[in-house]
PDB file of N, CA and C in Angstrom:
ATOM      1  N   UNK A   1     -16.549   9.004   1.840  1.00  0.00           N
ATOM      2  CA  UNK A   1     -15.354   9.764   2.176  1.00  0.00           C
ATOM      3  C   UNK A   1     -14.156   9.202   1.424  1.00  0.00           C
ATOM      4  N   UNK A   2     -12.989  10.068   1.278  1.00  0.00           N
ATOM      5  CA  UNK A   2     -11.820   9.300   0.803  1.00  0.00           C
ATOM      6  C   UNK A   2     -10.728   9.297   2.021  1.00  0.00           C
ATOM      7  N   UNK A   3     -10.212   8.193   1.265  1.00  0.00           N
ATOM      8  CA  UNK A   3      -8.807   8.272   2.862  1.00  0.00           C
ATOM      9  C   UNK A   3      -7.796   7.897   2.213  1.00  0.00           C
ATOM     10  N   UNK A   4      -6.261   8.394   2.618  1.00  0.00           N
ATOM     11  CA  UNK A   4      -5.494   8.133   1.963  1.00  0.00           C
ATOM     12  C   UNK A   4      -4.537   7.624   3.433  1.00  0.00           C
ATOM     13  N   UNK A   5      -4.025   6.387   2.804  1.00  0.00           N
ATOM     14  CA  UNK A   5      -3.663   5.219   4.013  1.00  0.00           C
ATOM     15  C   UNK A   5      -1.772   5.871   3.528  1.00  0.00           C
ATOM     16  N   UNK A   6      -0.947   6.238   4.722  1.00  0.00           N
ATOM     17  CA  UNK A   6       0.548   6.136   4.275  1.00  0.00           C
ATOM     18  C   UNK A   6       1.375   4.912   5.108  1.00  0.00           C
ATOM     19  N   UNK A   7       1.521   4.112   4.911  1.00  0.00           N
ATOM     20  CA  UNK A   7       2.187   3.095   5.657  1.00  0.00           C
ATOM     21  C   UNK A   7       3.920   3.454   5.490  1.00  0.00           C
ATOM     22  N   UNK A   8       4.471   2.861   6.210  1.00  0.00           N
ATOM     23  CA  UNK A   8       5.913   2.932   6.033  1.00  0.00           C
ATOM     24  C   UNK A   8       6.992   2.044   7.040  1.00  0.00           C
ATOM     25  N   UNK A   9       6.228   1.099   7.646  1.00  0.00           N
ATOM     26  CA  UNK A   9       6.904  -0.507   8.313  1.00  0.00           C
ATOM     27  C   UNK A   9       7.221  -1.162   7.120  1.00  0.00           C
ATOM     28  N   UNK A  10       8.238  -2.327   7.106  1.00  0.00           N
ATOM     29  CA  UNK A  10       8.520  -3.452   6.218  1.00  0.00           C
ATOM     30  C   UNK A  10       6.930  -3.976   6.818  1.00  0.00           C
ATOM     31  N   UNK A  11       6.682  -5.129   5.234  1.00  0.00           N
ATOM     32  CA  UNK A  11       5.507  -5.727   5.883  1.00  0.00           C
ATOM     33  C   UNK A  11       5.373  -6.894   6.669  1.00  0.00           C
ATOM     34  N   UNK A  12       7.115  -7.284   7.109  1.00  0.00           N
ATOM     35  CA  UNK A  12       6.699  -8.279   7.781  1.00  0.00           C
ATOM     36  C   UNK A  12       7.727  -7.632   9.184  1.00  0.00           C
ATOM     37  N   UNK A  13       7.641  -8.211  10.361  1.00  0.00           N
ATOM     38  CA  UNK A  13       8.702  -8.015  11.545  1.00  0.00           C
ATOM     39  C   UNK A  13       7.579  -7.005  12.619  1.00  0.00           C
ATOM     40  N   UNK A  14       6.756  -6.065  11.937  1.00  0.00           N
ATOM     41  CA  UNK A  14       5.966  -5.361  12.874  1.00  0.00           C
ATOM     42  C   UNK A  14       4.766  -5.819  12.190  1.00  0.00           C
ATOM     43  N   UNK A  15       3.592  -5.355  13.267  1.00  0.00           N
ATOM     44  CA  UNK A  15       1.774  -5.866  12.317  1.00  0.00           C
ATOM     45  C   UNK A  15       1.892  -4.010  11.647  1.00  0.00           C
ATOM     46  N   UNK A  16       2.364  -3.294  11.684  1.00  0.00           N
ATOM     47  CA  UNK A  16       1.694  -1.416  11.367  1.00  0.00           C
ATOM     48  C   UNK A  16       1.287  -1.954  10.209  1.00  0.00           C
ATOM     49  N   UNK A  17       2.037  -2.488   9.068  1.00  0.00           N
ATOM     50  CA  UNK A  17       1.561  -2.112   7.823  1.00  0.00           C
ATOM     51  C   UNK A  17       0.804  -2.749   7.429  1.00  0.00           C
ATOM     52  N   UNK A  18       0.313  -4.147   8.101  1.00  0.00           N
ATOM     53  CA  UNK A  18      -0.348  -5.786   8.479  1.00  0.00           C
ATOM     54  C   UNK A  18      -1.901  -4.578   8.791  1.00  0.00           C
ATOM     55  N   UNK A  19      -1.507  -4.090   9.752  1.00  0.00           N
ATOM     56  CA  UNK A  19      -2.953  -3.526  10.036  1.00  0.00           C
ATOM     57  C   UNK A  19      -3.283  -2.523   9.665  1.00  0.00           C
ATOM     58  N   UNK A  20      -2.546  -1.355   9.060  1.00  0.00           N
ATOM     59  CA  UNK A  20      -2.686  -0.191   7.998  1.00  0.00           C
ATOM     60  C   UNK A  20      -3.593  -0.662   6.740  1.00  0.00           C
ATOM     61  N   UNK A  21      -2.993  -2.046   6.254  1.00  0.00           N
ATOM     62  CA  UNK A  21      -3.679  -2.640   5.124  1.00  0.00           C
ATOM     63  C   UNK A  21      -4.773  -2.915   5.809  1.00  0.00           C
ATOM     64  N   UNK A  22      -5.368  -3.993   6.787  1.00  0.00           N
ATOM     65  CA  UNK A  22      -6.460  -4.208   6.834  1.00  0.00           C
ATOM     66  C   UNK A  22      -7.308  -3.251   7.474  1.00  0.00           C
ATOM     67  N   UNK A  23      -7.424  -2.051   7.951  1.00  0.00           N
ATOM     68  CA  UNK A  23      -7.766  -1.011   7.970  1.00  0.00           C
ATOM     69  C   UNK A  23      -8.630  -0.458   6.937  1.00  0.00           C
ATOM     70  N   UNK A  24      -7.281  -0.214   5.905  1.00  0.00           N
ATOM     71  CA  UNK A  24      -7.629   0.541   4.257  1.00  0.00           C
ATOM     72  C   UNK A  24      -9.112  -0.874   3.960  1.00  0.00           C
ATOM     73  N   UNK A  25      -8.890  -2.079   3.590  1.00  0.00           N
ATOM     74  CA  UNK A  25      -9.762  -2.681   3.590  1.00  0.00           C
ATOM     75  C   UNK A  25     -11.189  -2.540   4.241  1.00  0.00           C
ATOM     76  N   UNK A  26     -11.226  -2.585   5.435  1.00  0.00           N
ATOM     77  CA  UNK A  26     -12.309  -2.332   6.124  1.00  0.00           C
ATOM     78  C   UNK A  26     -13.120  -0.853   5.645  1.00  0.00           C
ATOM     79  N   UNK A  27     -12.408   0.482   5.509  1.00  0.00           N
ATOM     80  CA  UNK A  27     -12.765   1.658   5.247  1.00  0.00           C
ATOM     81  C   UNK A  27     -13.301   1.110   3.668  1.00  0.00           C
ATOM     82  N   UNK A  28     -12.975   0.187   2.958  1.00  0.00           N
ATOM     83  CA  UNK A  28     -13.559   0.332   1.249  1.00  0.00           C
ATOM     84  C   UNK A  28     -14.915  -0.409   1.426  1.00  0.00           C
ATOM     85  N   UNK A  29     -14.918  -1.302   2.721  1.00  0.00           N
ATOM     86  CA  UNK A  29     -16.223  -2.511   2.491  1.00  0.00           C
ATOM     87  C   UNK A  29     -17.463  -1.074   3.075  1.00  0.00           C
ATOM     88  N   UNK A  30     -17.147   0.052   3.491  1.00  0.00           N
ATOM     89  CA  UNK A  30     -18.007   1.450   3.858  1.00  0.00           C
ATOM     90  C   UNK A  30     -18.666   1.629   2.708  1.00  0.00           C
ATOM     91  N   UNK A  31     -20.060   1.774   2.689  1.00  0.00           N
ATOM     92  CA  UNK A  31     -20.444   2.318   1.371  1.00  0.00           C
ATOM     93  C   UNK A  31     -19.882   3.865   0.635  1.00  0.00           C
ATOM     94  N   UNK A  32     -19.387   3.659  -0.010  1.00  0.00           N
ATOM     95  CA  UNK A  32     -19.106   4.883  -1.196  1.00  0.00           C
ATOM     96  C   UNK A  32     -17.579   5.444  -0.417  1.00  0.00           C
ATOM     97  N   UNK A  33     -16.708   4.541   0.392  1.00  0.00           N
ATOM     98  CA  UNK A  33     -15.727   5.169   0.583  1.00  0.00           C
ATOM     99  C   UNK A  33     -14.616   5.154  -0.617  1.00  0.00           C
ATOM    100  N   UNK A  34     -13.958   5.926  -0.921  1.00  0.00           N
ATOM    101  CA  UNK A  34     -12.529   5.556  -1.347  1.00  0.00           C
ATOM    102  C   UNK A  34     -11.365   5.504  -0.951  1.00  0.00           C
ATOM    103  N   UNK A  35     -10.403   4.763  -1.375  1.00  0.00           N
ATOM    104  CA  UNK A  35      -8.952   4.524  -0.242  1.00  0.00           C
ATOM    105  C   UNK A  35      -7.645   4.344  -1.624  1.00  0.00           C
ATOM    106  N   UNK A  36      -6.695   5.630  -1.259  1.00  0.00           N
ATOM    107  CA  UNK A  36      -5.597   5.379  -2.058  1.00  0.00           C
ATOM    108  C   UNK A  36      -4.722   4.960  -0.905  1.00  0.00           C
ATOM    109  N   UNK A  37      -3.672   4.086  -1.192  1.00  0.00           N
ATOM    110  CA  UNK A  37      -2.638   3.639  -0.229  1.00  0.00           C
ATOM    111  C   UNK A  37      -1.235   4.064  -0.669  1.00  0.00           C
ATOM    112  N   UNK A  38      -0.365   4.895   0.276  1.00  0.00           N
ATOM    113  CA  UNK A  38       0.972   5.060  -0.631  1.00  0.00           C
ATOM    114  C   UNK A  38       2.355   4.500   0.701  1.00  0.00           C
ATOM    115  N   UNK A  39       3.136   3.902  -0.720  1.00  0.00           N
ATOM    116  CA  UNK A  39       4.020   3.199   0.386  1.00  0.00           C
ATOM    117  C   UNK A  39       5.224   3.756   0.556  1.00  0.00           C
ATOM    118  N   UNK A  40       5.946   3.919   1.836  1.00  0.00           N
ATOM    119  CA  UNK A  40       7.183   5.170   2.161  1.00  0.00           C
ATOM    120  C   UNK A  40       7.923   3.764   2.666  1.00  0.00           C
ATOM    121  N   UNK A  41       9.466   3.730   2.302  1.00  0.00           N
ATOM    122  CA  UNK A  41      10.941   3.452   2.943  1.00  0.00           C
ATOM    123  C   UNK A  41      10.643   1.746   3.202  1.00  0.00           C
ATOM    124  N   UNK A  42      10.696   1.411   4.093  1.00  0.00           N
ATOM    125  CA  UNK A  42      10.741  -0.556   3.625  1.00  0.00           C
ATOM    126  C   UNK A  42       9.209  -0.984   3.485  1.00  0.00           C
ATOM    127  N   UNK A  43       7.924   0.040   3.398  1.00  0.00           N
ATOM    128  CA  UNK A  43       6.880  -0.621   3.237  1.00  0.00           C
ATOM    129  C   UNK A  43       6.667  -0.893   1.852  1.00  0.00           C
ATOM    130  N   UNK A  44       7.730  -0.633   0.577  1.00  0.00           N
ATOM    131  CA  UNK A  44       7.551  -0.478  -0.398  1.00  0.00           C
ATOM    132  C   UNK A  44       7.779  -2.197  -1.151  1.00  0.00           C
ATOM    133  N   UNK A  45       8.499  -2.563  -0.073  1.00  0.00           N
ATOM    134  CA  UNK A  45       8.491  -3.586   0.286  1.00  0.00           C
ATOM    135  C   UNK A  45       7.067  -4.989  -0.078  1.00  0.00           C
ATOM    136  N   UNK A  46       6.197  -4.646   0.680  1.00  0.00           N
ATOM    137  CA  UNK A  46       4.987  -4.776   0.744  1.00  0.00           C
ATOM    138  C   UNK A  46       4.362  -5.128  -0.908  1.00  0.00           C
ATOM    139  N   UNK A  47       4.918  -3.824  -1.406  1.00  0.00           N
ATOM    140  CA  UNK A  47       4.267  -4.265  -2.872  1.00  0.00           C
ATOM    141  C   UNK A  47       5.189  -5.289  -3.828  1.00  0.00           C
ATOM    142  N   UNK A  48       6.053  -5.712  -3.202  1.00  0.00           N
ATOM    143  CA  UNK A  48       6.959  -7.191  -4.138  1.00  0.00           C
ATOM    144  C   UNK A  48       5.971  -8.340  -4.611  1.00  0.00           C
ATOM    145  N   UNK A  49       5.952  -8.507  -5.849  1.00  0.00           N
ATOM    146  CA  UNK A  49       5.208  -9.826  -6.078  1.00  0.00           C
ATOM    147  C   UNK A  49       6.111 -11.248  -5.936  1.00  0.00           C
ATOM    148  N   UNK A  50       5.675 -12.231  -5.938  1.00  0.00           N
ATOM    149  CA  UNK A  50       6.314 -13.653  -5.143  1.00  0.00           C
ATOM    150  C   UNK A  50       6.388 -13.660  -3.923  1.00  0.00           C
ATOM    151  N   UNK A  51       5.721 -13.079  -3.222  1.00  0.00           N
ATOM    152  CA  UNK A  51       6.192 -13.298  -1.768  1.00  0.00           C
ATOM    153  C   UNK A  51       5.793 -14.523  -1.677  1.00  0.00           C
ATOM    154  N   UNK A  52       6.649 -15.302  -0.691  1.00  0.00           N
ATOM    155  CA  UNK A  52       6.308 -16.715  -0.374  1.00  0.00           C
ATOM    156  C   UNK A  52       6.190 -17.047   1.155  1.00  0.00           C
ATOM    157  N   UNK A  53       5.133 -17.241   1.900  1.00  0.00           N
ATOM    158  CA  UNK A  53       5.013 -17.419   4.149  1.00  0.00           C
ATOM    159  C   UNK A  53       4.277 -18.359   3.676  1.00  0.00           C
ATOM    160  N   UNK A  54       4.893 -18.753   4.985  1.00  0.00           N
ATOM    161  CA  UNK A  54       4.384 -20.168   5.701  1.00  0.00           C
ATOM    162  C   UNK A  54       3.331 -19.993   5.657  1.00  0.00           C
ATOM    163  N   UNK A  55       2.399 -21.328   5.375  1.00  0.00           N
ATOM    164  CA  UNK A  55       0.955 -21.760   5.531  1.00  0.00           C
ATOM    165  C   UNK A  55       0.201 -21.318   6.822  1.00  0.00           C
ATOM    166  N   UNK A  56      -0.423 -20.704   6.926  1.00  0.00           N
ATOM    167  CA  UNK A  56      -1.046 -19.959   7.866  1.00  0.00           C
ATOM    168  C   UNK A  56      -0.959 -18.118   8.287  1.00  0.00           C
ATOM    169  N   UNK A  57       0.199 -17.757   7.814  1.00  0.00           N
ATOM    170  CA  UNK A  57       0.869 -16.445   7.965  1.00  0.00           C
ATOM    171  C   UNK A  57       0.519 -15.681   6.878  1.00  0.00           C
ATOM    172  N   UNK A  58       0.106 -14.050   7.168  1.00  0.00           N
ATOM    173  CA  UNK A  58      -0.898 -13.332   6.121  1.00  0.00           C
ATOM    174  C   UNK A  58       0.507 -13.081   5.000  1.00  0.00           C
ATOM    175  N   UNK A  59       0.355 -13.240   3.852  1.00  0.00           N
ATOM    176  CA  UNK A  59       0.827 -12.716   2.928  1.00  0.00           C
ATOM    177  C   UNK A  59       0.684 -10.992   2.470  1.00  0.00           C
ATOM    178  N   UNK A  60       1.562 -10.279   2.710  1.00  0.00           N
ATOM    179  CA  UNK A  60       0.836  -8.773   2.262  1.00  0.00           C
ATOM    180  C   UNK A  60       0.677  -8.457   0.848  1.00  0.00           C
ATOM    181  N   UNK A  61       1.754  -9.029  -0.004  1.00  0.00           N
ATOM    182  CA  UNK A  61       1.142  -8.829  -1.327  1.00  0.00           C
ATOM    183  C   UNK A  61      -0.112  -9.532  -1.934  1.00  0.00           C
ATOM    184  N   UNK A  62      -0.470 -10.180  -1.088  1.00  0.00           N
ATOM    185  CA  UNK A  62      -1.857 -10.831  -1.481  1.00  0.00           C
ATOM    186  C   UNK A  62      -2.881 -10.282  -1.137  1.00  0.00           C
ATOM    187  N   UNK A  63      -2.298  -9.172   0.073  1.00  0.00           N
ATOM    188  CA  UNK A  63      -3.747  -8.620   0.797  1.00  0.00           C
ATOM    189  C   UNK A  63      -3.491  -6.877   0.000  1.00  0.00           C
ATOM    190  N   UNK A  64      -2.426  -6.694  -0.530  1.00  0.00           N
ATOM    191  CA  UNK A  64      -2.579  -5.213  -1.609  1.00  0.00           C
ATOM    192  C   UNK A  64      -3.108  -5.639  -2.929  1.00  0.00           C
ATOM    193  N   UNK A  65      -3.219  -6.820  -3.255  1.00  0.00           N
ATOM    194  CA  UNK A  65      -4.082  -7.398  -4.476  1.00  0.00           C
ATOM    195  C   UNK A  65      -5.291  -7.073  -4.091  1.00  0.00           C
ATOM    196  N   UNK A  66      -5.701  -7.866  -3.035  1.00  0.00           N
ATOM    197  CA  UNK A  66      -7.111  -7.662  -2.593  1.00  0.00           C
ATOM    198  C   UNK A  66      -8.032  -6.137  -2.869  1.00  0.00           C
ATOM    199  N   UNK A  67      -7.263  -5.173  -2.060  1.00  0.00           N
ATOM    200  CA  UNK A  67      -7.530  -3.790  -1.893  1.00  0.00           C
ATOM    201  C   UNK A  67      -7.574  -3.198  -3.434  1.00  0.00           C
ATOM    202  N   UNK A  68      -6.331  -3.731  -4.356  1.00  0.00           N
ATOM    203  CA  UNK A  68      -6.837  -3.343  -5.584  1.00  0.00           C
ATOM    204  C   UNK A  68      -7.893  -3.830  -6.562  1.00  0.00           C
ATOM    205  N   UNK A  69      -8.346  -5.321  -6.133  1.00  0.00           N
ATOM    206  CA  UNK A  69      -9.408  -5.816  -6.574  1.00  0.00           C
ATOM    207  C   UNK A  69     -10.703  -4.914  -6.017  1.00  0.00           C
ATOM    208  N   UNK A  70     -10.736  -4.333  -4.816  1.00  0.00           N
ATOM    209  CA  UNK A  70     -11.482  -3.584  -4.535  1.00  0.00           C
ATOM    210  C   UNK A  70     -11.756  -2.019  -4.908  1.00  0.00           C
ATOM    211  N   UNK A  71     -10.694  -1.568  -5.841  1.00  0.00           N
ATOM    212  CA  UNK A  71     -10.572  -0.489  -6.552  1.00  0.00           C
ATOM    213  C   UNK A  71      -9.739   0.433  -5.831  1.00  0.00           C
ATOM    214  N   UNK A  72      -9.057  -0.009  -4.682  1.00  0.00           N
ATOM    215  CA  UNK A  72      -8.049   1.044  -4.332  1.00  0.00           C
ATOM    216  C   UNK A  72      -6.867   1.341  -5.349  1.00  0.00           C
ATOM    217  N   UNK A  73      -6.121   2.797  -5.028  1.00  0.00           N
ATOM    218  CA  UNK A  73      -5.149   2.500  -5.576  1.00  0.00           C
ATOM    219  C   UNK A  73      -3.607   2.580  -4.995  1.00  0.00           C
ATOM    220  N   UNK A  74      -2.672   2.409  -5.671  1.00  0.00           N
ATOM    221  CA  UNK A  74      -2.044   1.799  -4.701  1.00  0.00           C
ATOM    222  C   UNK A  74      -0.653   2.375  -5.317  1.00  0.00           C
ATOM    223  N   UNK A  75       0.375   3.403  -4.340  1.00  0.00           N
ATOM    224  CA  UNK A  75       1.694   3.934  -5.188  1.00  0.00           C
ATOM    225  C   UNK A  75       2.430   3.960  -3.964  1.00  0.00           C
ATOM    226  N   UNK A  76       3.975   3.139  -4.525  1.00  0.00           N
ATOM    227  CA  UNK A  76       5.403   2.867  -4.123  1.00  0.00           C
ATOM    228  C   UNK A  76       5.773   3.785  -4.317  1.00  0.00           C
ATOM    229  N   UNK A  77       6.457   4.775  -3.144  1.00  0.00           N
ATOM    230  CA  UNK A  77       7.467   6.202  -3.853  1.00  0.00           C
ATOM    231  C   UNK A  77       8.931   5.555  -4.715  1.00  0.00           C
ATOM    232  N   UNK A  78       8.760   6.248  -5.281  1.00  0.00           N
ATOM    233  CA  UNK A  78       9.868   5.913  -6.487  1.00  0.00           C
ATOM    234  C   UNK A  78      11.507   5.901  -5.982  1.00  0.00           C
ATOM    235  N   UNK A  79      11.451   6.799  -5.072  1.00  0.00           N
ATOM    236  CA  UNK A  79      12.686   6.842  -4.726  1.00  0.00           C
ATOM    237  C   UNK A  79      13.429   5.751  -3.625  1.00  0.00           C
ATOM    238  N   UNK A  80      12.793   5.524  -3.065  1.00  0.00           N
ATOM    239  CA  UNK A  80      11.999   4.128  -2.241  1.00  0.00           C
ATOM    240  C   UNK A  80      12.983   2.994  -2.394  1.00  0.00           C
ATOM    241  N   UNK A  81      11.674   2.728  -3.773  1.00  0.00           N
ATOM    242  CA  UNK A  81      12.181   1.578  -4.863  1.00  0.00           C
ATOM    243  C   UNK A  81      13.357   1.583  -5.135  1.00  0.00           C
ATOM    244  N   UNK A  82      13.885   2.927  -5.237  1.00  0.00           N
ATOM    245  CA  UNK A  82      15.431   2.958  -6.036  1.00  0.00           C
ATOM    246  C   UNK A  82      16.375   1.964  -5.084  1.00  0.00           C
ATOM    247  N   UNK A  83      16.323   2.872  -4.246  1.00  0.00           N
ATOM    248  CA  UNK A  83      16.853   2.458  -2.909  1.00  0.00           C
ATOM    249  C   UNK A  83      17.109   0.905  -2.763  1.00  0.00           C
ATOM    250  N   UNK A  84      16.091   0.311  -3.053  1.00  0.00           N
ATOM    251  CA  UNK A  84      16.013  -1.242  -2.058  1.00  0.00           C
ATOM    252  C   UNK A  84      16.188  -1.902  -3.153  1.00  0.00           C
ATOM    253  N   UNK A  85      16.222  -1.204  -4.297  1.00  0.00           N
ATOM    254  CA  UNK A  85      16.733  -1.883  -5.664  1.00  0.00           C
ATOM    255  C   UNK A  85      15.737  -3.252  -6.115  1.00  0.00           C
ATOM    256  N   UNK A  86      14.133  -2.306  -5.971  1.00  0.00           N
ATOM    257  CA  UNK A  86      13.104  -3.025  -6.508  1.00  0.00           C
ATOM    258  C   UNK A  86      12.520  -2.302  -7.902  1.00  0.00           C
ATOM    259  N   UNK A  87      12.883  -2.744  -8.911  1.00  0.00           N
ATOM    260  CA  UNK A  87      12.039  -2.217 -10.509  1.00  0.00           C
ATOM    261  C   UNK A  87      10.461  -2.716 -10.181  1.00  0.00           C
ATOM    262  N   UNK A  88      10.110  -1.501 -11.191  1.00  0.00           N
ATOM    263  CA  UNK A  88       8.394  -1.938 -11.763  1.00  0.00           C
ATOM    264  C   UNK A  88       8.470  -3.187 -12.118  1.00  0.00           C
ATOM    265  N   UNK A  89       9.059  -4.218 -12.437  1.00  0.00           N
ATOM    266  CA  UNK A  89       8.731  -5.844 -12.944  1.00  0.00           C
ATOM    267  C   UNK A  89       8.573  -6.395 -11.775  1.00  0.00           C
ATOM    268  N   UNK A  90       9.003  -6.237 -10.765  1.00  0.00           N
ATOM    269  CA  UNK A  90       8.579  -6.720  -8.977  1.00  0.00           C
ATOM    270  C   UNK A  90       7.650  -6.203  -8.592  1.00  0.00           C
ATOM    271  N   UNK A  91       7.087  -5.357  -8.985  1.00  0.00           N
ATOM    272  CA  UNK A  91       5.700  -5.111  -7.887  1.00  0.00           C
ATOM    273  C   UNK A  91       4.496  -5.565  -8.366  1.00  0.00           C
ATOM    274  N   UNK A  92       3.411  -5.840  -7.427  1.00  0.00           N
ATOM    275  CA  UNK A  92       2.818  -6.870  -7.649  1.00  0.00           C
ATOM    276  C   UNK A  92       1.042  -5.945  -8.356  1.00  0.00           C
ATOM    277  N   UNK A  93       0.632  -6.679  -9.377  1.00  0.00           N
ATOM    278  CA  UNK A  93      -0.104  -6.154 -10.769  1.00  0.00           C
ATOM    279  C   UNK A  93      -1.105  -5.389  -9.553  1.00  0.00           C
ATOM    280  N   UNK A  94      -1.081  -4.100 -10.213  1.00  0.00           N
ATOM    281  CA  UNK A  94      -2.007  -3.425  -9.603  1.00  0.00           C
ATOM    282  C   UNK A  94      -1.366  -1.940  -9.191  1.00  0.00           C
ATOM    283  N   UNK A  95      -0.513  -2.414  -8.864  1.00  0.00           N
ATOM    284  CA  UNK A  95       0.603  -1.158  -7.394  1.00  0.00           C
ATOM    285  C   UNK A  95       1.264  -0.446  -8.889  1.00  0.00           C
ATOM    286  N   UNK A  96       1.876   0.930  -8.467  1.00  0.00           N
ATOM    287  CA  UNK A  96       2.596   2.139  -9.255  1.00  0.00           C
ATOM    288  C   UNK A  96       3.928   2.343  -8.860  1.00  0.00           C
ATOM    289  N   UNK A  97       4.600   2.397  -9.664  1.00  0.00           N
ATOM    290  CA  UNK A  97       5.848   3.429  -8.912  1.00  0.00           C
ATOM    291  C   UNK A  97       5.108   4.906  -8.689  1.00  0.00           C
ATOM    292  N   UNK A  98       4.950   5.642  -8.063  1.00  0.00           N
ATOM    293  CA  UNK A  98       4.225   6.789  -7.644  1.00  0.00           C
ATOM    294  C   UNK A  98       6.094   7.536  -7.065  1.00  0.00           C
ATOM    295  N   UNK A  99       5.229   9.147  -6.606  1.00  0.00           N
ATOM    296  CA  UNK A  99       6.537  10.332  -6.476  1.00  0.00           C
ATOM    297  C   UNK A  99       5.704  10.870  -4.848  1.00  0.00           C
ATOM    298  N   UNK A 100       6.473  11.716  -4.672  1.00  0.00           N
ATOM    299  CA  UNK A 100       6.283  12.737  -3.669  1.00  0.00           C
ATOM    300  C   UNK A 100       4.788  13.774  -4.392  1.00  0.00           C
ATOM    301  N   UNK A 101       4.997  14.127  -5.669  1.00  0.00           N
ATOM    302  CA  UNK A 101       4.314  15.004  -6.427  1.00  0.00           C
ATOM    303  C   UNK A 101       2.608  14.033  -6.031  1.00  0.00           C
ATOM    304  N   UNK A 102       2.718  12.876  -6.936  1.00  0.00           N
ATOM    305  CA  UNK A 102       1.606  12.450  -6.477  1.00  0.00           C
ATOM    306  C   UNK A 102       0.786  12.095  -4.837  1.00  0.00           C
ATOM    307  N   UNK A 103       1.968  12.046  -4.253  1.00  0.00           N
ATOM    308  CA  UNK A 103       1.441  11.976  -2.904  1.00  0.00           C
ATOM    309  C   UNK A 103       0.736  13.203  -2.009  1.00  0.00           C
ATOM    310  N   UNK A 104       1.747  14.439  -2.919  1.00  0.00           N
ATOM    311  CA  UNK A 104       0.784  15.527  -2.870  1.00  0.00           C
ATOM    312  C   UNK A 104      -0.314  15.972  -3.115  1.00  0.00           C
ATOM    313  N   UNK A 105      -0.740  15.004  -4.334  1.00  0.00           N
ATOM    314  CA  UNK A 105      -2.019  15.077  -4.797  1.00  0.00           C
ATOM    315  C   UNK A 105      -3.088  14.592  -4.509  1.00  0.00           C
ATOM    316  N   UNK A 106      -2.531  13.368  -4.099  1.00  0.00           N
ATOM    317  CA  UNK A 106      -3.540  12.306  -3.142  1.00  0.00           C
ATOM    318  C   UNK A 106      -3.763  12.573  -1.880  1.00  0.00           C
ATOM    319  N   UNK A 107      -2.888  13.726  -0.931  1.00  0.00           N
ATOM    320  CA  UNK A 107      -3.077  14.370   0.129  1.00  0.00           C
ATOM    321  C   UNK A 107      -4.192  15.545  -0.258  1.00  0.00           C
ATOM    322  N   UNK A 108      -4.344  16.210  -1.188  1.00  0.00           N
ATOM    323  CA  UNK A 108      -5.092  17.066  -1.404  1.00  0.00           C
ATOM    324  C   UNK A 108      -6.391  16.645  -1.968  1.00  0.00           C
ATOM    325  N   UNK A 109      -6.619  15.405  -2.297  1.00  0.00           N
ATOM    326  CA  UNK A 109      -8.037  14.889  -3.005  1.00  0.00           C
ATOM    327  C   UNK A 109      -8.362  14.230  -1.124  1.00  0.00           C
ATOM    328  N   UNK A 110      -7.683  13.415  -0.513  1.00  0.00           N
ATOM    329  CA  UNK A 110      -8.063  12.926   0.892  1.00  0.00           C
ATOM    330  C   UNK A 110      -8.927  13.785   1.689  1.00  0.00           C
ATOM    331  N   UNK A 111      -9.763  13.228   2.112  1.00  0.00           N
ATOM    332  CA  UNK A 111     -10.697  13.916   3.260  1.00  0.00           C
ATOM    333  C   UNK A 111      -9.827  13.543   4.609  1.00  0.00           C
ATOM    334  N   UNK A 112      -9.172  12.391   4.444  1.00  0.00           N
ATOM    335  CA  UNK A 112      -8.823  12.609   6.229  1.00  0.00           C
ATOM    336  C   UNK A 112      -7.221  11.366   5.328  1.00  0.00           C
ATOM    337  N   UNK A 113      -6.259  11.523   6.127  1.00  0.00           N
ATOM    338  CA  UNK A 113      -5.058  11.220   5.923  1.00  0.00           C
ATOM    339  C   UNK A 113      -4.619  10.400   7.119  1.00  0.00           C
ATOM    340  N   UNK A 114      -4.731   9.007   7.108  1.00  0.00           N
ATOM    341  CA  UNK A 114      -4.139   8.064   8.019  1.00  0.00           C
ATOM    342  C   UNK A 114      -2.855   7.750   8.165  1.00  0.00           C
ATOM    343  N   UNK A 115      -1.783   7.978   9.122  1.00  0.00           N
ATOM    344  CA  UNK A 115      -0.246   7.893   8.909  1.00  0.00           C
ATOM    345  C   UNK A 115      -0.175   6.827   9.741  1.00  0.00           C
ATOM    346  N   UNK A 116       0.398   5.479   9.126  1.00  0.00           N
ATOM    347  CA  UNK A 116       0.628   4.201   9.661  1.00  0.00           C
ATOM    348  C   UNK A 116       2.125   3.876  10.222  1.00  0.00           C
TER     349      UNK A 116
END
């Protein structure tokens, strides 16, 4: 099946996008699933590379690496980004600036649409 994960918590202060991600994860370890993830308003957040937590505390850009090591894919709405005044050189290797257009598209390839 495919699933298309929309998160839209900052990734740290609530678990939604903490467990939206490990979710999307769990659905890829499914045989033959696929999982695009798209990120709305401070979850865009999420895709910043350098994040730096305390020893013990999940890192989320480490765990949207993961998901793309696993072949997900992975798009920041652009307008988003504008906003919080994060460029493509901050997000972390893997992740897109992505649009509304594509999210349309990835809603229409999805078999089932998870809103986080």
């Amino acid at each position: 099946m495919k699933f298309l994960f929309v998160l839209h918590d900052p990734p740290y202060g609530t678990e939604r996008t903490y467990n939206g991600i490990r979710w999307a994860r769990e659905m890829l370890d499914e045989d033959e699933n696929e999982v695009k993830v798209f990120l709305f308003g401070d979850a865009v957040i999420s895709a910043m590379d350098g994040q730096k937590t305390p020893n013990g505390y999940y890192n989320i850009a480490k765990m949207i690496r993961g998901l793309v090591d696993k072949e997900a894919e992975i798009g920041s709405c652009g307008a988003c980004l504008d906003a919080r005044g994060v460029s493509e050189d901050n997000v972390a290797k893997g992740t897109h600036r992505s649009s509304m257009k594509e999210l349309a598209q990835w809603t229409a390839w999805a078999d089932k649409t998870i809103n986080v």
